[in-house]
N, C-alpha and C. Protein backbone atom coordinates (compact mmCIF):
# COMPACT_ATOMS: atom_id res chain seq x y z
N UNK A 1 79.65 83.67 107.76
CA UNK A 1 80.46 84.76 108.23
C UNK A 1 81.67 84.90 107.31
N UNK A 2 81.75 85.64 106.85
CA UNK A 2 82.96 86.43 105.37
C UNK A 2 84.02 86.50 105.88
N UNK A 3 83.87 87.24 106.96
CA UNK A 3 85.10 87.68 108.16
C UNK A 3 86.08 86.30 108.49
N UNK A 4 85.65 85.14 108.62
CA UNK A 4 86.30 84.11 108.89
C UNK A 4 86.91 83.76 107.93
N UNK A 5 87.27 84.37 106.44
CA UNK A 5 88.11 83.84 105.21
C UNK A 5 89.06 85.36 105.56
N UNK A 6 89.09 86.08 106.44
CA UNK A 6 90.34 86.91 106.63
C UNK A 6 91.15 86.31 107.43
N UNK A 7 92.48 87.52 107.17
CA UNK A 7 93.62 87.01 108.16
C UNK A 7 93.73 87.23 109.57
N UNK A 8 93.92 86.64 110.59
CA UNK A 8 94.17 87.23 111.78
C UNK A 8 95.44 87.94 111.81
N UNK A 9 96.26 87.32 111.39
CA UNK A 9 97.75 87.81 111.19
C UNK A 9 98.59 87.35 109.91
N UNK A 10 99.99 87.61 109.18
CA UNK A 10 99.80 87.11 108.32
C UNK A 10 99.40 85.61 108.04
N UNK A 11 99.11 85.25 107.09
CA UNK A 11 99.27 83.56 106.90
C UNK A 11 97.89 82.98 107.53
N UNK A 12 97.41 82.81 109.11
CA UNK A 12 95.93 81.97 109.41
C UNK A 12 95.08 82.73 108.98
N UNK A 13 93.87 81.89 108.80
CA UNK A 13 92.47 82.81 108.62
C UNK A 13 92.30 82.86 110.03
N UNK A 14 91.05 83.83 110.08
CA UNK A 14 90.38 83.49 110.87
C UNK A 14 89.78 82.23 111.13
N UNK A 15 88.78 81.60 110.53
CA UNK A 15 88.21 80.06 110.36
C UNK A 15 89.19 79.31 110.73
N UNK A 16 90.41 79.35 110.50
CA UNK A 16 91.41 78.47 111.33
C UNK A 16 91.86 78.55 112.43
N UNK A 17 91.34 79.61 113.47
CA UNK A 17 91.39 79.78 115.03
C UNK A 17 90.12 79.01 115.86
N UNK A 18 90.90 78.52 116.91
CA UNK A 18 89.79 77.75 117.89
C UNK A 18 88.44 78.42 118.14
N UNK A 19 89.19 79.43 118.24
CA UNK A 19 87.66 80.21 119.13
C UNK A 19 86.27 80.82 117.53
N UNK A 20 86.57 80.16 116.45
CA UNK A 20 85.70 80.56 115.42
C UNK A 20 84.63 79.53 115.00
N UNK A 21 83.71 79.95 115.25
CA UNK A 21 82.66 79.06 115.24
C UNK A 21 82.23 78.29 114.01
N UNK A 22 82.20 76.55 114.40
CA UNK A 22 82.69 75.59 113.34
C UNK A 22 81.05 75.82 112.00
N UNK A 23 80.04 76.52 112.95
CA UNK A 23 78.72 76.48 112.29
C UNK A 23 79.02 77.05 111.11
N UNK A 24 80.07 78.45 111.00
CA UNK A 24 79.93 79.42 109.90
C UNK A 24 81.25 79.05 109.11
N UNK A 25 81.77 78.12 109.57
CA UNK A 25 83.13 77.30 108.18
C UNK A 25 82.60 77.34 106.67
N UNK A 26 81.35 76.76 106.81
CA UNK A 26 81.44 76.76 104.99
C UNK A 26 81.09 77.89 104.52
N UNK A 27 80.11 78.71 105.66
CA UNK A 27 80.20 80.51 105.09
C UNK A 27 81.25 80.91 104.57
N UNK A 28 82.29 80.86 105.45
CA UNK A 28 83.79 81.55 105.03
C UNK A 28 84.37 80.81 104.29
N UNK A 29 84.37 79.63 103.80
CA UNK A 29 85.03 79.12 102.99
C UNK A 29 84.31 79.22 101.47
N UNK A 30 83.03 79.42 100.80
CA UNK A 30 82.23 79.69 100.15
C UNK A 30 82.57 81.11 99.77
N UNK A 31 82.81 82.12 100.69
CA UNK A 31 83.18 83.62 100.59
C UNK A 31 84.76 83.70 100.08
N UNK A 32 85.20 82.32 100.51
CA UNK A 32 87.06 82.80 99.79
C UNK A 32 86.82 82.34 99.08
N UNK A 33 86.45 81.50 98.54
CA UNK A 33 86.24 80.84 97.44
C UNK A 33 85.34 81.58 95.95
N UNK A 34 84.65 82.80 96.17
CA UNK A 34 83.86 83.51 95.79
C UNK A 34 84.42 84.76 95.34
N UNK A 35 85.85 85.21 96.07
CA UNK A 35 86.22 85.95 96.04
C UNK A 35 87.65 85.88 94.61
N UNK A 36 87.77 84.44 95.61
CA UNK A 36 89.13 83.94 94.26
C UNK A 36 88.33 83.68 93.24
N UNK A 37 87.46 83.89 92.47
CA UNK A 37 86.68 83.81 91.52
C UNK A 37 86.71 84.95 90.79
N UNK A 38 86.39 85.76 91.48
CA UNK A 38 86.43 87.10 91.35
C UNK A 38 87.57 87.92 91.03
N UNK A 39 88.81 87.18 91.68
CA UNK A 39 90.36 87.53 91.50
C UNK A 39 90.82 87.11 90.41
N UNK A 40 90.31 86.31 89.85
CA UNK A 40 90.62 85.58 88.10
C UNK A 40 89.74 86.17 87.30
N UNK A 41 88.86 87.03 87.13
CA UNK A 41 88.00 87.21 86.10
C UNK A 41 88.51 88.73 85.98
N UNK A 42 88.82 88.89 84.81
CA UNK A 42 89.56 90.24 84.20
C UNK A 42 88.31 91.34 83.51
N UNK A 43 87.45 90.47 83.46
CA UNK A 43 86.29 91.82 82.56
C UNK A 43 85.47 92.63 83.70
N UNK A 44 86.20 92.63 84.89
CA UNK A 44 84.88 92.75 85.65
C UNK A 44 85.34 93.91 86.68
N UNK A 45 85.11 94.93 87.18
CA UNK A 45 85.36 95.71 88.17
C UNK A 45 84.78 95.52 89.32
N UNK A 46 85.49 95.11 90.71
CA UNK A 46 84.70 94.66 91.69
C UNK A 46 84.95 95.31 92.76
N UNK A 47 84.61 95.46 93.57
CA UNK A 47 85.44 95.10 95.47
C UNK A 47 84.40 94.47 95.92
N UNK A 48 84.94 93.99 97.17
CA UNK A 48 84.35 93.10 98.08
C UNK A 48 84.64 93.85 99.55
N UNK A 49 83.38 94.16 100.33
CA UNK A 49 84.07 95.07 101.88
C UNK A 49 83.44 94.37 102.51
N UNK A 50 84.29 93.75 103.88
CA UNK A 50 84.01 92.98 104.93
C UNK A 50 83.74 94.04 106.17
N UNK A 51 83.45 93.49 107.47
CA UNK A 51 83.35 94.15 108.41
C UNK A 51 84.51 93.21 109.22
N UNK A 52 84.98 93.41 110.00
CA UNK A 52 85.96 92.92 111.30
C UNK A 52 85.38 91.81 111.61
N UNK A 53 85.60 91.05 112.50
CA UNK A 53 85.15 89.77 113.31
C UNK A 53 83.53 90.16 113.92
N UNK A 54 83.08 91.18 114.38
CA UNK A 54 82.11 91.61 114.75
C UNK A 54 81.44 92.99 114.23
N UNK A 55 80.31 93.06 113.89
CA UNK A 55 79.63 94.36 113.93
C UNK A 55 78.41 94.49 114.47
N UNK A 56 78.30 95.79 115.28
CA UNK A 56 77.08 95.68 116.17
C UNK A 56 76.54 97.12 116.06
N UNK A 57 75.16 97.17 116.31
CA UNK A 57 75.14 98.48 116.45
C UNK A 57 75.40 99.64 117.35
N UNK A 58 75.40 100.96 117.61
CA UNK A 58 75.42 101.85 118.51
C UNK A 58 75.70 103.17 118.18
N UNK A 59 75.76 103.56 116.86
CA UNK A 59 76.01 105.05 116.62
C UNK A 59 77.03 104.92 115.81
N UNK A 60 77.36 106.23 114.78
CA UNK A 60 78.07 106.29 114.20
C UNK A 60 78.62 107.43 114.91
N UNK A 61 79.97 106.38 114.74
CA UNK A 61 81.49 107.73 115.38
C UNK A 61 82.19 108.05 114.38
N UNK A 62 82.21 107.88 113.05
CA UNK A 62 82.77 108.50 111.91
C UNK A 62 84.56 108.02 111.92
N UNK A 63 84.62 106.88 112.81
CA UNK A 63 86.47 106.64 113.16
C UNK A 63 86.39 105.02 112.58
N UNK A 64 86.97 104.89 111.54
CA UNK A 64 87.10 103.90 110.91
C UNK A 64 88.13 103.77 109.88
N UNK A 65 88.91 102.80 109.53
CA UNK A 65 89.98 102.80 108.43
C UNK A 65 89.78 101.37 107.20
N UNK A 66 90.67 101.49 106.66
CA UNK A 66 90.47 100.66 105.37
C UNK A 66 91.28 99.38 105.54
N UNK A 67 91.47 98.42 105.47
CA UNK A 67 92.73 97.18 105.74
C UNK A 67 92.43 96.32 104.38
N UNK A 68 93.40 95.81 104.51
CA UNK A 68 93.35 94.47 103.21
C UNK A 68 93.00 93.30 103.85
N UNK A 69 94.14 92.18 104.01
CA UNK A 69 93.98 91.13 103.92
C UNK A 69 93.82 90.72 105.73
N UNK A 70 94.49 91.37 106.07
CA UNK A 70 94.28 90.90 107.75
C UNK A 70 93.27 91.70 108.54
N UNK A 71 92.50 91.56 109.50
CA UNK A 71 91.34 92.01 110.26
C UNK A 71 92.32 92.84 111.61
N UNK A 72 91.40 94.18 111.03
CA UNK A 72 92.16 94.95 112.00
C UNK A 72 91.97 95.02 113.02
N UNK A 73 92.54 95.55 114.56
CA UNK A 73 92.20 95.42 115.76
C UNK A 73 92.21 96.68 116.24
N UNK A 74 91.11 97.07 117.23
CA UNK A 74 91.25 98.60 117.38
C UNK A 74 92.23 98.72 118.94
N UNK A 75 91.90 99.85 119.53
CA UNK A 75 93.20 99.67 120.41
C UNK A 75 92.61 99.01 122.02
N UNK A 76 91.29 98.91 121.83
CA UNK A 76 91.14 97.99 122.66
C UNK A 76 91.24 96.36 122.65
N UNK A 77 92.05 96.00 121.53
CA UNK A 77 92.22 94.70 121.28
C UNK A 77 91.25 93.75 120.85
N UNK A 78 90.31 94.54 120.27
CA UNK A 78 88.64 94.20 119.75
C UNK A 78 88.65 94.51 118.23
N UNK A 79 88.61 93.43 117.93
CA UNK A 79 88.15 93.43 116.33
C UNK A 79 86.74 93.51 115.74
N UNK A 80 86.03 94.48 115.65
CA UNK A 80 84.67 95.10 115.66
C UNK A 80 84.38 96.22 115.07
N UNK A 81 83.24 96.91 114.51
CA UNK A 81 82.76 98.41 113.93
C UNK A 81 81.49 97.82 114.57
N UNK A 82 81.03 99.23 114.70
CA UNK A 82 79.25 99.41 114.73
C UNK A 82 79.04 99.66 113.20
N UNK A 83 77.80 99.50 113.25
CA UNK A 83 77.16 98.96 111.74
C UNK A 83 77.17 100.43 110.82
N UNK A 84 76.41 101.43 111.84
CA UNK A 84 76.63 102.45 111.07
C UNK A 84 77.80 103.09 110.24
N UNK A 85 79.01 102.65 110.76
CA UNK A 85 80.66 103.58 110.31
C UNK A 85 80.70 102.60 109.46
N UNK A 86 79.98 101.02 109.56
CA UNK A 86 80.55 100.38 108.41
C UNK A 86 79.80 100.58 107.05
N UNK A 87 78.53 100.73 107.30
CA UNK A 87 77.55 101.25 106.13
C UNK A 87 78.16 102.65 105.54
N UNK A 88 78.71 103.44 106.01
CA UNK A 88 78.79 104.79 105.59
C UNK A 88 80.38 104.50 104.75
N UNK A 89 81.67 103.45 105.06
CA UNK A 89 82.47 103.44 104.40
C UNK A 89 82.07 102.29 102.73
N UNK A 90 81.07 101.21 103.47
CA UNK A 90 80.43 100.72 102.25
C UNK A 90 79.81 101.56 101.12
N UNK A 91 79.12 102.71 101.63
CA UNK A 91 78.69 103.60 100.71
C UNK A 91 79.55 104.43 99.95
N UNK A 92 80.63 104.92 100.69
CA UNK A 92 81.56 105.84 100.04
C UNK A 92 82.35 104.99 99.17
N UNK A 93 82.57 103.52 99.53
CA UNK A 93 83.18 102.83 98.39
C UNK A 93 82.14 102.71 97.03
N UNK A 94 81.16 102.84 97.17
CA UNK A 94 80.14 102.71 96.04
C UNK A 94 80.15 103.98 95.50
N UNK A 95 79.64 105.41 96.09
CA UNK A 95 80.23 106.33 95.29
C UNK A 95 81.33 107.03 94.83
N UNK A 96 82.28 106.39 95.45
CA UNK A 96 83.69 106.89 94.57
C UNK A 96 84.41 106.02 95.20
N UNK A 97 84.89 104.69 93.83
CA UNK A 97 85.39 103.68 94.05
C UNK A 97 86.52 103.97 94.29
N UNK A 98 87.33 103.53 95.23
CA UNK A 98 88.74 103.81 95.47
C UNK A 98 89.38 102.58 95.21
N UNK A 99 89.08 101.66 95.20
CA UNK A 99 89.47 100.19 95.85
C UNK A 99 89.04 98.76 94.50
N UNK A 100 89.26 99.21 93.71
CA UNK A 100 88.85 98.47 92.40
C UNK A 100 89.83 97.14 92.36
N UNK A 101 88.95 96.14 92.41
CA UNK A 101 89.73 94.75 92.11
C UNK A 101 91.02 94.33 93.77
N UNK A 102 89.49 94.90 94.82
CA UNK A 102 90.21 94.48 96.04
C UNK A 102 89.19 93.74 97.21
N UNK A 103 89.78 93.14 98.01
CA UNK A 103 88.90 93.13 98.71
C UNK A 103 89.11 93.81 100.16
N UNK A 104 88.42 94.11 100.73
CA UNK A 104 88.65 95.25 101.83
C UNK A 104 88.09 94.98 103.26
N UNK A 105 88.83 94.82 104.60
CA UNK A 105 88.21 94.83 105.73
C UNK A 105 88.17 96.39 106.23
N UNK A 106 86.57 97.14 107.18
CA UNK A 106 86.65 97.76 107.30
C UNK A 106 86.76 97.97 108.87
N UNK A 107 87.45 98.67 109.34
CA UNK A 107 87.67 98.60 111.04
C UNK A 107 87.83 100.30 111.26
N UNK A 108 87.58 99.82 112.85
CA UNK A 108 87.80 101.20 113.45
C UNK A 108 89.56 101.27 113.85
């Protein structure tokens, strides 16, 4: 899980909260680690787009925004997208890169 090398707020990851499951630690730690790799290498044009703590499916509602380093929360206090709004901002980052040499959480 990728999502667990973001921030909850500034400063913790996620992976460093109780409630994050110890199974997917070296996921997220493998993914920051992958990323700071990526943050040192100068020949290379990248991004990296995460989804929130959760993504599930159910329709695309077209209501989604862009975040950096911390995992956004929508206003029900749920850190989540359905899969579709997140595929459709993954795509639009592929055809017209906005976000070069970042890495990106995508939330509603």
């Amino acid at each position: 899980m990728a999502t667990g090398s973001r921030e909850v707020a500034p400063g913790p990851l996620l992976l460093q909260t109780p409630q994050f499951p110890v199974d997917y630690e070296d996921i997220a730690l493998a993914h920051l680690h992958a990323v700071g790799l990526l943050r040192q290498t100068l020949s290379l044009d990248w991004t990296v787009v995460s989804p929130p703590a959760s993504i599930a499916p159910r329709g695309r509602t077209g209501r989604f925004g862009v975040g950096g380093d911390q995992l956004p929360v929508n206003a029900a206090g749920e850190r989540r997208i359905f899969g579709e709004d997140f595929a459709v901002a993954a795509l639009g980052e592929v055809e017209k890169p906005r976000h070069l040499r970042r890495w990106l959480t995508v939330a509603p």
